[in-house]
PDB file of N, CA and C in Angstrom:
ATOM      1  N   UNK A   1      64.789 117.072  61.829  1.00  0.00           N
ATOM      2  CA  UNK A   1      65.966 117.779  61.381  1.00  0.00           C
ATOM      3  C   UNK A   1      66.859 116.830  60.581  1.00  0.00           C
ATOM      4  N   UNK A   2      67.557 117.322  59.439  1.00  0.00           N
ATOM      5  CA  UNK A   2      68.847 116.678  58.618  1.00  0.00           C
ATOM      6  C   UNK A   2      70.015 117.131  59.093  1.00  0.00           C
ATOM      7  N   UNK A   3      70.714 116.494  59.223  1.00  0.00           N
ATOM      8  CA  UNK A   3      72.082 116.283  59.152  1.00  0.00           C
ATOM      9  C   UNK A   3      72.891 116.090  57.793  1.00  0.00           C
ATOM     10  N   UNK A   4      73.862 116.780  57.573  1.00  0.00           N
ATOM     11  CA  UNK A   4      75.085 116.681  56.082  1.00  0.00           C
ATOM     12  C   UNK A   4      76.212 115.773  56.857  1.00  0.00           C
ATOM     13  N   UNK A   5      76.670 114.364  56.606  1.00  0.00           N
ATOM     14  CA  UNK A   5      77.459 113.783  56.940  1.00  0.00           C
ATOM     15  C   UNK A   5      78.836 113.496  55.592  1.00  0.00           C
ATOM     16  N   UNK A   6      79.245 114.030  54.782  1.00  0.00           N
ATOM     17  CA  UNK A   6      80.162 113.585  53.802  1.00  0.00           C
ATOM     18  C   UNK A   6      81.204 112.608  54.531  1.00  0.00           C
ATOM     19  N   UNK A   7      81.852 112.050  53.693  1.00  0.00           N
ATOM     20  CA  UNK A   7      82.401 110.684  54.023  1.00  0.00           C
ATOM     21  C   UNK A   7      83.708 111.189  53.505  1.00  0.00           C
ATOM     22  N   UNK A   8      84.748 110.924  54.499  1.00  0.00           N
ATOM     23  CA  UNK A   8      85.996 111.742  54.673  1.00  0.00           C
ATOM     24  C   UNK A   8      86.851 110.425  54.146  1.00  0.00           C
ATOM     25  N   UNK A   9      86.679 109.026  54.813  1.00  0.00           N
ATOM     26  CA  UNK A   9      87.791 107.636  54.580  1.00  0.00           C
ATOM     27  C   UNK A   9      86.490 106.415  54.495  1.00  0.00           C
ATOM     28  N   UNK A  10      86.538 105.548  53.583  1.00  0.00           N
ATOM     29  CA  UNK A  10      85.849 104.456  53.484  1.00  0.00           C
ATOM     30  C   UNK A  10      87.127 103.299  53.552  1.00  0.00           C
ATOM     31  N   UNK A  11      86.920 102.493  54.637  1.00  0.00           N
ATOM     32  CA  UNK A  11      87.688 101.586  54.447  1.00  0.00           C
ATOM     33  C   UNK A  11      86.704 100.184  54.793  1.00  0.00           C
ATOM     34  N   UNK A  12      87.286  98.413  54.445  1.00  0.00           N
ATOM     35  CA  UNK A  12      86.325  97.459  54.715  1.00  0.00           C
ATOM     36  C   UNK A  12      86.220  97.164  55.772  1.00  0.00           C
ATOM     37  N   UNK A  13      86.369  98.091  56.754  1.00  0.00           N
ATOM     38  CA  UNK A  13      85.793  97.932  58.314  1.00  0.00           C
ATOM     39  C   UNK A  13      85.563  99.272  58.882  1.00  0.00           C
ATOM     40  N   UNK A  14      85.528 100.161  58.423  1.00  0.00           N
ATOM     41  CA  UNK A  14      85.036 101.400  59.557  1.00  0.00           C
ATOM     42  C   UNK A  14      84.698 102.875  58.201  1.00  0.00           C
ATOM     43  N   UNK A  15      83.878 103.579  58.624  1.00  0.00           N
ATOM     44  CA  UNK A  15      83.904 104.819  57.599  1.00  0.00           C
ATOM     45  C   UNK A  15      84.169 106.007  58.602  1.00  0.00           C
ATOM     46  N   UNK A  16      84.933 107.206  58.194  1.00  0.00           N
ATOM     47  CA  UNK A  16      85.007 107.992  58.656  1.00  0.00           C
ATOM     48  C   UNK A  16      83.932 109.390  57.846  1.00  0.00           C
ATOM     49  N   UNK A  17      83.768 110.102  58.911  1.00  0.00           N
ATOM     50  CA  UNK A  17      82.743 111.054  58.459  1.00  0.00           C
ATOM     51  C   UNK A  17      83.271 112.582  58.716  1.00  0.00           C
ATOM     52  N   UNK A  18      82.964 113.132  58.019  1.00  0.00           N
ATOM     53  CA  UNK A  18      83.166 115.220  58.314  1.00  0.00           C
ATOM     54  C   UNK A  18      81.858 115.490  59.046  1.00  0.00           C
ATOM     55  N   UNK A  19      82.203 115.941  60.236  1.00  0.00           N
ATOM     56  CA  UNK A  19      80.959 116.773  60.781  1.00  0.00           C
ATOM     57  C   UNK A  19      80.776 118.119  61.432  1.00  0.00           C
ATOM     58  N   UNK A  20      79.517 118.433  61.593  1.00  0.00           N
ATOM     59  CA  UNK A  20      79.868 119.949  61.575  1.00  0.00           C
ATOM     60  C   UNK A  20      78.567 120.190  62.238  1.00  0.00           C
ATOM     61  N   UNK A  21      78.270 121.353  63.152  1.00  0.00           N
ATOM     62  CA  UNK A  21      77.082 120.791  64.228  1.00  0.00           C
ATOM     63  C   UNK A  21      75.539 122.061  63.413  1.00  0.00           C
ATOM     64  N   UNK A  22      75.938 122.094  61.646  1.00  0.00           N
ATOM     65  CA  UNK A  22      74.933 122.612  61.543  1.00  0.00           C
ATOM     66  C   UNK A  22      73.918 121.040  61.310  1.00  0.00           C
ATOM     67  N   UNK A  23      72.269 122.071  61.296  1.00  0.00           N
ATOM     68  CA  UNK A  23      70.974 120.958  60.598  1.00  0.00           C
ATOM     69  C   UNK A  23      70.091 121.783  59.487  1.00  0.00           C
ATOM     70  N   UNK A  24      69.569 121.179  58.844  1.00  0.00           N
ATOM     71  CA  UNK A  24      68.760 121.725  58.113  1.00  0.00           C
ATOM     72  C   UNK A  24      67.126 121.147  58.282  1.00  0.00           C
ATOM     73  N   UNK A  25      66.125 121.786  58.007  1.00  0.00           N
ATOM     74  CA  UNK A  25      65.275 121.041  58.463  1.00  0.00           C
ATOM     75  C   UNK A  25      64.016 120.775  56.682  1.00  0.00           C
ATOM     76  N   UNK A  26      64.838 121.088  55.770  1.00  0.00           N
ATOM     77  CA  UNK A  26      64.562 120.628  54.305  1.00  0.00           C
ATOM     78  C   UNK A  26      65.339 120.298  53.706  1.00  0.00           C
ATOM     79  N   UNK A  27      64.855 119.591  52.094  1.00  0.00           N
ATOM     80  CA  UNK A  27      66.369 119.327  51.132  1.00  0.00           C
ATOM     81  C   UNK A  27      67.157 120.458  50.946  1.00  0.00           C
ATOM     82  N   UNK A  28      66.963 121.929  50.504  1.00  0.00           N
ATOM     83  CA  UNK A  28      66.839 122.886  50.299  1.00  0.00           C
ATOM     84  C   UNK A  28      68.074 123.360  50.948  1.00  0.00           C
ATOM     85  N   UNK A  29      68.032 123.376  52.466  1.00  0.00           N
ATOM     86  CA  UNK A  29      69.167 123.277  53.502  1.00  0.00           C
ATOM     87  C   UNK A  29      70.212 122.366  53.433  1.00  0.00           C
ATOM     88  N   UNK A  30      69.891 121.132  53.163  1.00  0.00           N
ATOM     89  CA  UNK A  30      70.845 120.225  53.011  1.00  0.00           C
ATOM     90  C   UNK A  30      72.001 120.723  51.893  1.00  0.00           C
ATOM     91  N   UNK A  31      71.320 121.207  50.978  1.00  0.00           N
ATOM     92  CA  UNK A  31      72.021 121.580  49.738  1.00  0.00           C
ATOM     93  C   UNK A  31      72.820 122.938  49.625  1.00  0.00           C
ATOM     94  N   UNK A  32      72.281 123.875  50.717  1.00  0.00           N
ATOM     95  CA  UNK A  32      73.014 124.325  50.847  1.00  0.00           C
ATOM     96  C   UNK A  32      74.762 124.266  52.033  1.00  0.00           C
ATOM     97  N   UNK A  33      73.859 122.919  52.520  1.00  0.00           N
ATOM     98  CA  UNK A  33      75.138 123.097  53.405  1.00  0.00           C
ATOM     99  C   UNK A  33      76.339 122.043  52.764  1.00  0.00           C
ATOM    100  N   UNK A  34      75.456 121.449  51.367  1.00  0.00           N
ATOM    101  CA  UNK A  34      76.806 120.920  50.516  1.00  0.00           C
ATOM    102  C   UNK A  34      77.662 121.859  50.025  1.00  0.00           C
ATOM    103  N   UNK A  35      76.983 122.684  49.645  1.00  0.00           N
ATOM    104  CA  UNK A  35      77.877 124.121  49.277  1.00  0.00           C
ATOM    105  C   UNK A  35      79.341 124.944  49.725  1.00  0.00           C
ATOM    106  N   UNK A  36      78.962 124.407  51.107  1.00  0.00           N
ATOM    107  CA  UNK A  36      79.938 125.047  52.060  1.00  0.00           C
ATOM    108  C   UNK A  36      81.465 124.805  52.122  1.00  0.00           C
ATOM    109  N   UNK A  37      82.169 125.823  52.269  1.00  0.00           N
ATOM    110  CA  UNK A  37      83.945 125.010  52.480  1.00  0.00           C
ATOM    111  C   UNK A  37      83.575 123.584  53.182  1.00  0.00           C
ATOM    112  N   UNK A  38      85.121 123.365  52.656  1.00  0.00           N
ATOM    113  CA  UNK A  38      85.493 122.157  53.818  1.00  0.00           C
ATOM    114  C   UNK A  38      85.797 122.945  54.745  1.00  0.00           C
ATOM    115  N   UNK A  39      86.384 123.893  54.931  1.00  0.00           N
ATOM    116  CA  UNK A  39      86.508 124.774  56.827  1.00  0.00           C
ATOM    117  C   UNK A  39      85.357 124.672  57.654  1.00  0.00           C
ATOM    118  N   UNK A  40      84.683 124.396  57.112  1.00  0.00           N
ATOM    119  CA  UNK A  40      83.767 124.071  58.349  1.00  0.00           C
ATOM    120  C   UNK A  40      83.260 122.927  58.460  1.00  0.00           C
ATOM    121  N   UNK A  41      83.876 122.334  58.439  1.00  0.00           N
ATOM    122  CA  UNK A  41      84.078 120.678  58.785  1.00  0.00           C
ATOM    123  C   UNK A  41      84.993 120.467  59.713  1.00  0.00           C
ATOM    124  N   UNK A  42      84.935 121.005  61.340  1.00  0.00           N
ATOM    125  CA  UNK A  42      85.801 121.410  61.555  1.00  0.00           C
ATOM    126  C   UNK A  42      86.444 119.591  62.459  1.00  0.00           C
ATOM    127  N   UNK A  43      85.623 118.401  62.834  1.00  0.00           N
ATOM    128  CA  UNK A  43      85.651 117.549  63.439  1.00  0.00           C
ATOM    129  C   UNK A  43      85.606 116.204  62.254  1.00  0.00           C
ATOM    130  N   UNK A  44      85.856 114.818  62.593  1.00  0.00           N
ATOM    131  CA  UNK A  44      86.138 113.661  61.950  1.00  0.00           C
ATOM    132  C   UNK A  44      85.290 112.993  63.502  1.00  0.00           C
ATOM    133  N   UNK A  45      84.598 111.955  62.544  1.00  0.00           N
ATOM    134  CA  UNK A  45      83.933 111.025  63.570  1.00  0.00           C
ATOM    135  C   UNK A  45      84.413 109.392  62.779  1.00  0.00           C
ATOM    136  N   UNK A  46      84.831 108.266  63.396  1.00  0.00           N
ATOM    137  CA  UNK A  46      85.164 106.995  62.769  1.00  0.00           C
ATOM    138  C   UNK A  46      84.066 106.208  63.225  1.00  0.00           C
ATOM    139  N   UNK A  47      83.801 105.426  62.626  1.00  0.00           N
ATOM    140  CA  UNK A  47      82.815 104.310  63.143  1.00  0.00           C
ATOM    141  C   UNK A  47      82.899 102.893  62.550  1.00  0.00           C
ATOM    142  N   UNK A  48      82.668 101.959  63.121  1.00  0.00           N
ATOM    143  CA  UNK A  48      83.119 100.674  62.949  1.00  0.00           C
ATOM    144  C   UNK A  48      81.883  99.918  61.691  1.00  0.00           C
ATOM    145  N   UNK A  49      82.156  98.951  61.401  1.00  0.00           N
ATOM    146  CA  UNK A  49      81.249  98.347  60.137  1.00  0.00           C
ATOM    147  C   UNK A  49      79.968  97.686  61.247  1.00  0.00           C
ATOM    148  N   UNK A  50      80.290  97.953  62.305  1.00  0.00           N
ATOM    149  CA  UNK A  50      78.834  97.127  62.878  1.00  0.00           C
ATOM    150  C   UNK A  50      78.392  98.624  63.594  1.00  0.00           C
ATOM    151  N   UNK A  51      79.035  99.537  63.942  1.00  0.00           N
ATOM    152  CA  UNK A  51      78.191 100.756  64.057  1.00  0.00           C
ATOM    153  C   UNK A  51      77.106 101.488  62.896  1.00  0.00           C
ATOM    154  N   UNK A  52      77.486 101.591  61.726  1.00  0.00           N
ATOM    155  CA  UNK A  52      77.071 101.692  60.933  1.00  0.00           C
ATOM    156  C   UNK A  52      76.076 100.973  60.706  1.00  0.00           C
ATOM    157  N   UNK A  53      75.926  99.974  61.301  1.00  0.00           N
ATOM    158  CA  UNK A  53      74.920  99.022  60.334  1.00  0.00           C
ATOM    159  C   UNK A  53      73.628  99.221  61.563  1.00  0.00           C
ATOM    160  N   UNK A  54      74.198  99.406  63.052  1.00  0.00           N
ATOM    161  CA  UNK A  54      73.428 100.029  63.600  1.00  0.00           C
ATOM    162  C   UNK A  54      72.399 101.491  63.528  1.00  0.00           C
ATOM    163  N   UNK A  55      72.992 102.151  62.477  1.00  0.00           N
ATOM    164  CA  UNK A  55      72.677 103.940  62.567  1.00  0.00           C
ATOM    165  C   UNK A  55      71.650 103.275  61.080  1.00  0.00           C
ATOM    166  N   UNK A  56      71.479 102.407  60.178  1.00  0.00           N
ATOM    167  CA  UNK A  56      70.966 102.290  58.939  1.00  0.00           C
ATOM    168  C   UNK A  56      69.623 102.330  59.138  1.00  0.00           C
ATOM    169  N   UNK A  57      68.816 102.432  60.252  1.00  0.00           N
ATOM    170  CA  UNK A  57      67.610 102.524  60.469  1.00  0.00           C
ATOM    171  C   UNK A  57      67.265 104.024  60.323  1.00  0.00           C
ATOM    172  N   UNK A  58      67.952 104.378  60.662  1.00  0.00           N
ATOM    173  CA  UNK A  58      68.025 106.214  61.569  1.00  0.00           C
ATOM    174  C   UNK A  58      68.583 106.800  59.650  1.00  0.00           C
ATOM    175  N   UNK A  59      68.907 106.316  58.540  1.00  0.00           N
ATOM    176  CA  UNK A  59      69.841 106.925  57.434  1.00  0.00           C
ATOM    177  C   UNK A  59      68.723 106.448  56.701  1.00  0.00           C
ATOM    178  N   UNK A  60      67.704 108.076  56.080  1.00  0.00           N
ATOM    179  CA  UNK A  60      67.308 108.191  55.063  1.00  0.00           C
ATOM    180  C   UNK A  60      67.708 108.219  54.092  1.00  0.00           C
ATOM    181  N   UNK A  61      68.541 108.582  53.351  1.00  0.00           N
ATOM    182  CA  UNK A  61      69.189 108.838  52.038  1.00  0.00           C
ATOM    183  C   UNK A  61      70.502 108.880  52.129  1.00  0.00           C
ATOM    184  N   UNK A  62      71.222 108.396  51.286  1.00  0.00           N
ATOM    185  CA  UNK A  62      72.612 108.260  50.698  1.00  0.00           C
ATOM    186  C   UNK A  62      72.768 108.414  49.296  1.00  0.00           C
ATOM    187  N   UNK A  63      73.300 110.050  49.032  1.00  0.00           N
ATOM    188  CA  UNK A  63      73.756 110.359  47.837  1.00  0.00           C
ATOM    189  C   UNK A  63      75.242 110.147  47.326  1.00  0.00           C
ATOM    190  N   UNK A  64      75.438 109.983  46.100  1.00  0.00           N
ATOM    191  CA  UNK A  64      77.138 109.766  46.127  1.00  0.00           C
ATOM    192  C   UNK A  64      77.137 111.130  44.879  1.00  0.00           C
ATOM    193  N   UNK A  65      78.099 111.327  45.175  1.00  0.00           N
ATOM    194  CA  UNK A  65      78.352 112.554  44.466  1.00  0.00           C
ATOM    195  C   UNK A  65      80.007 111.709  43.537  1.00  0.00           C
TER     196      UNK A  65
END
């Protein structure tokens, strides 16, 4: 399964993320769930610069829009 994580605050120690408890299980899905309001983004998750660097195994792709 995919996950849509958009990136809400980048700062040089922690990123914050929009999340939202849909998945998609193709690109196809993913794209559509770029589509979507921000209303349904209804939660913020923060994470530290060494959390992140932990999850980089688990993070297929990073698009920047």
């Amino acid at each position: 399964m995919r996950k849509l994580y958009p990136i809400a605050n980048l700062t040089a120690d922690s990123v914050t993320f929009d999340v939202n408890d849909y998945e998609a299980d193709s690109q196809k899905g993913l794209r559509k769930l770029k589509e979507q309001d921000a209303d349904s983004y209804a939660e913020q998750r923060k994470l530290s610069r060494s959390e992140v660097e932990e999850m980089k195994r688990r993070i297929s792709n990073i698009e920047r829009f």
